[in-house]
PDB file of N, CA and C in Angstrom:
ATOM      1  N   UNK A   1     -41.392 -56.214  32.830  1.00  0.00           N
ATOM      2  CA  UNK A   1     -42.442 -55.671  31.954  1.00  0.00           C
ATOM      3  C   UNK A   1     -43.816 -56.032  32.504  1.00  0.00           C
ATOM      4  N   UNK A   2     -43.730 -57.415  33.321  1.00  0.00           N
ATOM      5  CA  UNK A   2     -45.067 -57.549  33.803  1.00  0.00           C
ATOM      6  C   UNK A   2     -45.683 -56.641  34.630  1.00  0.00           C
ATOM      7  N   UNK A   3     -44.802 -56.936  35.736  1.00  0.00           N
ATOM      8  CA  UNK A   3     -44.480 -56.237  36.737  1.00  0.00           C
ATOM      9  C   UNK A   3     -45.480 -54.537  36.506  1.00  0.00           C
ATOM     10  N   UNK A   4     -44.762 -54.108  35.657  1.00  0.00           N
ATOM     11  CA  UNK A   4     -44.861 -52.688  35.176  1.00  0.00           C
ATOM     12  C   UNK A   4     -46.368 -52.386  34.999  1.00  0.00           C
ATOM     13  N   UNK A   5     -46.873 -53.223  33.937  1.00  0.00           N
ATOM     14  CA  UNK A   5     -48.161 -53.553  33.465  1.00  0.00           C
ATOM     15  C   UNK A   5     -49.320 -53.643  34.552  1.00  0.00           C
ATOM     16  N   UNK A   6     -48.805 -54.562  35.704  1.00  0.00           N
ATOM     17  CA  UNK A   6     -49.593 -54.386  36.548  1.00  0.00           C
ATOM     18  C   UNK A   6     -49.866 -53.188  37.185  1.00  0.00           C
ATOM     19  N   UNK A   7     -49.167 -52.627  37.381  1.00  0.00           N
ATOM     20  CA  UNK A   7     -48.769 -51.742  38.547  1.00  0.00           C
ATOM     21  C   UNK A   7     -49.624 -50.683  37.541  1.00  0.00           C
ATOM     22  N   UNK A   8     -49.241 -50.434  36.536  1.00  0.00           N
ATOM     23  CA  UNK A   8     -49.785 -49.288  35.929  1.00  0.00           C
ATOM     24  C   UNK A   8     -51.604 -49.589  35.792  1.00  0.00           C
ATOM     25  N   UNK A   9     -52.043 -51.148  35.282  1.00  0.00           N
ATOM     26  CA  UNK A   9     -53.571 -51.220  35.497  1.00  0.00           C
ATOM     27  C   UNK A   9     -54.070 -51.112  37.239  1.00  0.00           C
ATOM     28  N   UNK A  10     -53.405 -51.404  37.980  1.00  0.00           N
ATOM     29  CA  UNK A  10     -53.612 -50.770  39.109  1.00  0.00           C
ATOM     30  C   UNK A  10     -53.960 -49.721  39.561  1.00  0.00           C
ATOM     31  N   UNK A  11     -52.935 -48.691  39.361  1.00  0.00           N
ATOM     32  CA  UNK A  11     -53.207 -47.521  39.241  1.00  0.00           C
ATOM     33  C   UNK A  11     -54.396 -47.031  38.657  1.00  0.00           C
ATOM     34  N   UNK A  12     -54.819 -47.322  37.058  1.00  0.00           N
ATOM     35  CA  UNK A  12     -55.329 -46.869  36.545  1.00  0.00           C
ATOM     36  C   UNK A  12     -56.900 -47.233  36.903  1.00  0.00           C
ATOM     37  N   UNK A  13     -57.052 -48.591  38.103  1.00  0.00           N
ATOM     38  CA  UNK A  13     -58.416 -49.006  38.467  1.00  0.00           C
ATOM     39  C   UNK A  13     -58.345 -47.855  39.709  1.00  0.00           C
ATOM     40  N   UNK A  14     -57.818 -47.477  40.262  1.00  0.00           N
ATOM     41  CA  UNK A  14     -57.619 -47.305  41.634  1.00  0.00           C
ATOM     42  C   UNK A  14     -58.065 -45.444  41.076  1.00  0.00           C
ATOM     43  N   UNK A  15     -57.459 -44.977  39.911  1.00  0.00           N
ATOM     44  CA  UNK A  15     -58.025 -43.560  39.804  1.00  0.00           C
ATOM     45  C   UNK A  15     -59.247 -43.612  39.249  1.00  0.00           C
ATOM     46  N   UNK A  16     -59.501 -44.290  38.484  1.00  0.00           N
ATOM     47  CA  UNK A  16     -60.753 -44.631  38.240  1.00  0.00           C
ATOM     48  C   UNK A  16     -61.793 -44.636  39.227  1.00  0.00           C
ATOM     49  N   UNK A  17     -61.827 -45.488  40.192  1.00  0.00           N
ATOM     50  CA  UNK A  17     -62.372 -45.607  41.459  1.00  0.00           C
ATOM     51  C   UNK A  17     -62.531 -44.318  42.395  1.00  0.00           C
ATOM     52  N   UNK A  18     -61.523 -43.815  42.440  1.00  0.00           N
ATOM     53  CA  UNK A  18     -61.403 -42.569  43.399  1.00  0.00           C
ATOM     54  C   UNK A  18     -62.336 -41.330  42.223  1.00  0.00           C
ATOM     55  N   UNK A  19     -62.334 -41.111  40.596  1.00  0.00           N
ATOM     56  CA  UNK A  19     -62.418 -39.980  40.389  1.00  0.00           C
ATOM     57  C   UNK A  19     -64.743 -40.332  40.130  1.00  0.00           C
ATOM     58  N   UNK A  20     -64.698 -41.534  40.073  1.00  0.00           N
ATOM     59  CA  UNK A  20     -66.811 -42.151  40.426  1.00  0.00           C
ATOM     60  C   UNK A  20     -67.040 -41.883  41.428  1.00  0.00           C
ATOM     61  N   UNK A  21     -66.089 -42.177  43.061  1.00  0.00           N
ATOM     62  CA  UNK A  21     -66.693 -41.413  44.236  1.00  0.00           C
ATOM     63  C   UNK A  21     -66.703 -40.002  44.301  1.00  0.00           C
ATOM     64  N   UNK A  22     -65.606 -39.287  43.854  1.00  0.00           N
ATOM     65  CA  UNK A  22     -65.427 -37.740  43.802  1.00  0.00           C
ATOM     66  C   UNK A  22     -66.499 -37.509  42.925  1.00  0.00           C
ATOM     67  N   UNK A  23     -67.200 -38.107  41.803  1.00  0.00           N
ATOM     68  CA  UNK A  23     -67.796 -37.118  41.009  1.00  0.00           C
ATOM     69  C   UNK A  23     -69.739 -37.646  41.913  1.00  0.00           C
ATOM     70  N   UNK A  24     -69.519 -38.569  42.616  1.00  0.00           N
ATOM     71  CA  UNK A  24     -70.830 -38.872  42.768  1.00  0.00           C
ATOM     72  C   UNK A  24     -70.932 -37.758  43.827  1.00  0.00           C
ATOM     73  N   UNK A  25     -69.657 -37.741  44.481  1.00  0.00           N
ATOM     74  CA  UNK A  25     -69.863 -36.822  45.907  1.00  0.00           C
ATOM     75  C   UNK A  25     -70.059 -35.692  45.522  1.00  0.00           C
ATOM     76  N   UNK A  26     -69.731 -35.095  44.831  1.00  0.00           N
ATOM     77  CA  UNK A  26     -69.939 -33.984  43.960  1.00  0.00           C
ATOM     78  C   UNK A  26     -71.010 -33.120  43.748  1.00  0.00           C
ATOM     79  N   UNK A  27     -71.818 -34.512  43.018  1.00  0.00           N
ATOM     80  CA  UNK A  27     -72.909 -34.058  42.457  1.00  0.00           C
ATOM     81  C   UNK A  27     -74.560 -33.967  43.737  1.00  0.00           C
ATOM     82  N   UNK A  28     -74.071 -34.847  44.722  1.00  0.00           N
ATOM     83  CA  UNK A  28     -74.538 -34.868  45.964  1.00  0.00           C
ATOM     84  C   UNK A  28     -74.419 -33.424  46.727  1.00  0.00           C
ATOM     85  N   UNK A  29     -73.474 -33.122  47.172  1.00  0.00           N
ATOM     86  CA  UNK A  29     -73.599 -31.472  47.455  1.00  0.00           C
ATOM     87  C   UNK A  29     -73.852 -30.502  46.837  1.00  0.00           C
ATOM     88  N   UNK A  30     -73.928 -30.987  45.157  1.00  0.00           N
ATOM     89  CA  UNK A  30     -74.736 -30.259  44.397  1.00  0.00           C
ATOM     90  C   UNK A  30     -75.889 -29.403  44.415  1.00  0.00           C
ATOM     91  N   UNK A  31     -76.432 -31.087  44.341  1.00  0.00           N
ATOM     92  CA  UNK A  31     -78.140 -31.176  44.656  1.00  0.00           C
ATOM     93  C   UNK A  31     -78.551 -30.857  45.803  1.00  0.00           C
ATOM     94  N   UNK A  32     -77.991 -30.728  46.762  1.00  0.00           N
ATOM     95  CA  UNK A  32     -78.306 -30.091  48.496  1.00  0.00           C
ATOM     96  C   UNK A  32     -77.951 -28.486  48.364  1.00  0.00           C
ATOM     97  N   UNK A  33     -76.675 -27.994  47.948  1.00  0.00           N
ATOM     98  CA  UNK A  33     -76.859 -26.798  47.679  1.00  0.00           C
ATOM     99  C   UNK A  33     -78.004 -25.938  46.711  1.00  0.00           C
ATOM    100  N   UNK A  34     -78.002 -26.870  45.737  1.00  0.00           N
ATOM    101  CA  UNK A  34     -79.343 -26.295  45.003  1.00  0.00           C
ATOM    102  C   UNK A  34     -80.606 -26.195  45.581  1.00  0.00           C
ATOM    103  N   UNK A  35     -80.798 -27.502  46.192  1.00  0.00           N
ATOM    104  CA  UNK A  35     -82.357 -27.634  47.137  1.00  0.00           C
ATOM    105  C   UNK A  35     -82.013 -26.222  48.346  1.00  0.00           C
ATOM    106  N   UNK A  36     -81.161 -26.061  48.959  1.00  0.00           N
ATOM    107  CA  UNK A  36     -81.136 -25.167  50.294  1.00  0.00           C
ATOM    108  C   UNK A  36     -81.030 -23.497  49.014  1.00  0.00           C
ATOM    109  N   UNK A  37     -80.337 -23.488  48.298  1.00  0.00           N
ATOM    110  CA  UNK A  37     -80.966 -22.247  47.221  1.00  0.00           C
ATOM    111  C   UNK A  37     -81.913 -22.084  47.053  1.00  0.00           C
ATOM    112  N   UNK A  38     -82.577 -23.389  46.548  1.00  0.00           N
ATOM    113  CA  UNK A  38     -83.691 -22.844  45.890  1.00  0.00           C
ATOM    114  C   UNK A  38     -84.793 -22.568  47.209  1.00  0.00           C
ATOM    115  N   UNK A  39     -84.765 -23.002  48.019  1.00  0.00           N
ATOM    116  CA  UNK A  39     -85.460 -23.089  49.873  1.00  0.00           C
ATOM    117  C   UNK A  39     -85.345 -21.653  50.513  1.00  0.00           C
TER     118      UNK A  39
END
C-alpha cells in the first residue's frame, strides 16, 4: 500500500511538472506568433 502511494504521488509530481513546462512553452510560442502577426 505504501509502495503504491508512492508511486502514484510520483507520478502525480512528475505530470504536474511536465504539464507547467508544456503550458509555459506554450504560451511562449504564443507570444512570438502573435508578435511576428502582428509584425
Amino acid at each position: 500500500m505504501i509502495n503504491l502511494l508512492s508511486t502514484v504521488t510520483r507520478f502525480l509530481i512528475y505530470s504536474a511538472y511536465y504539464l507547467v513546462i508544456l503550458y509555459s512553452f506554450r504560451n511562449l510560442c504564443g507570444y512570438s506568433n502573435s508578435e511576428n502577426s502582428s509584425h
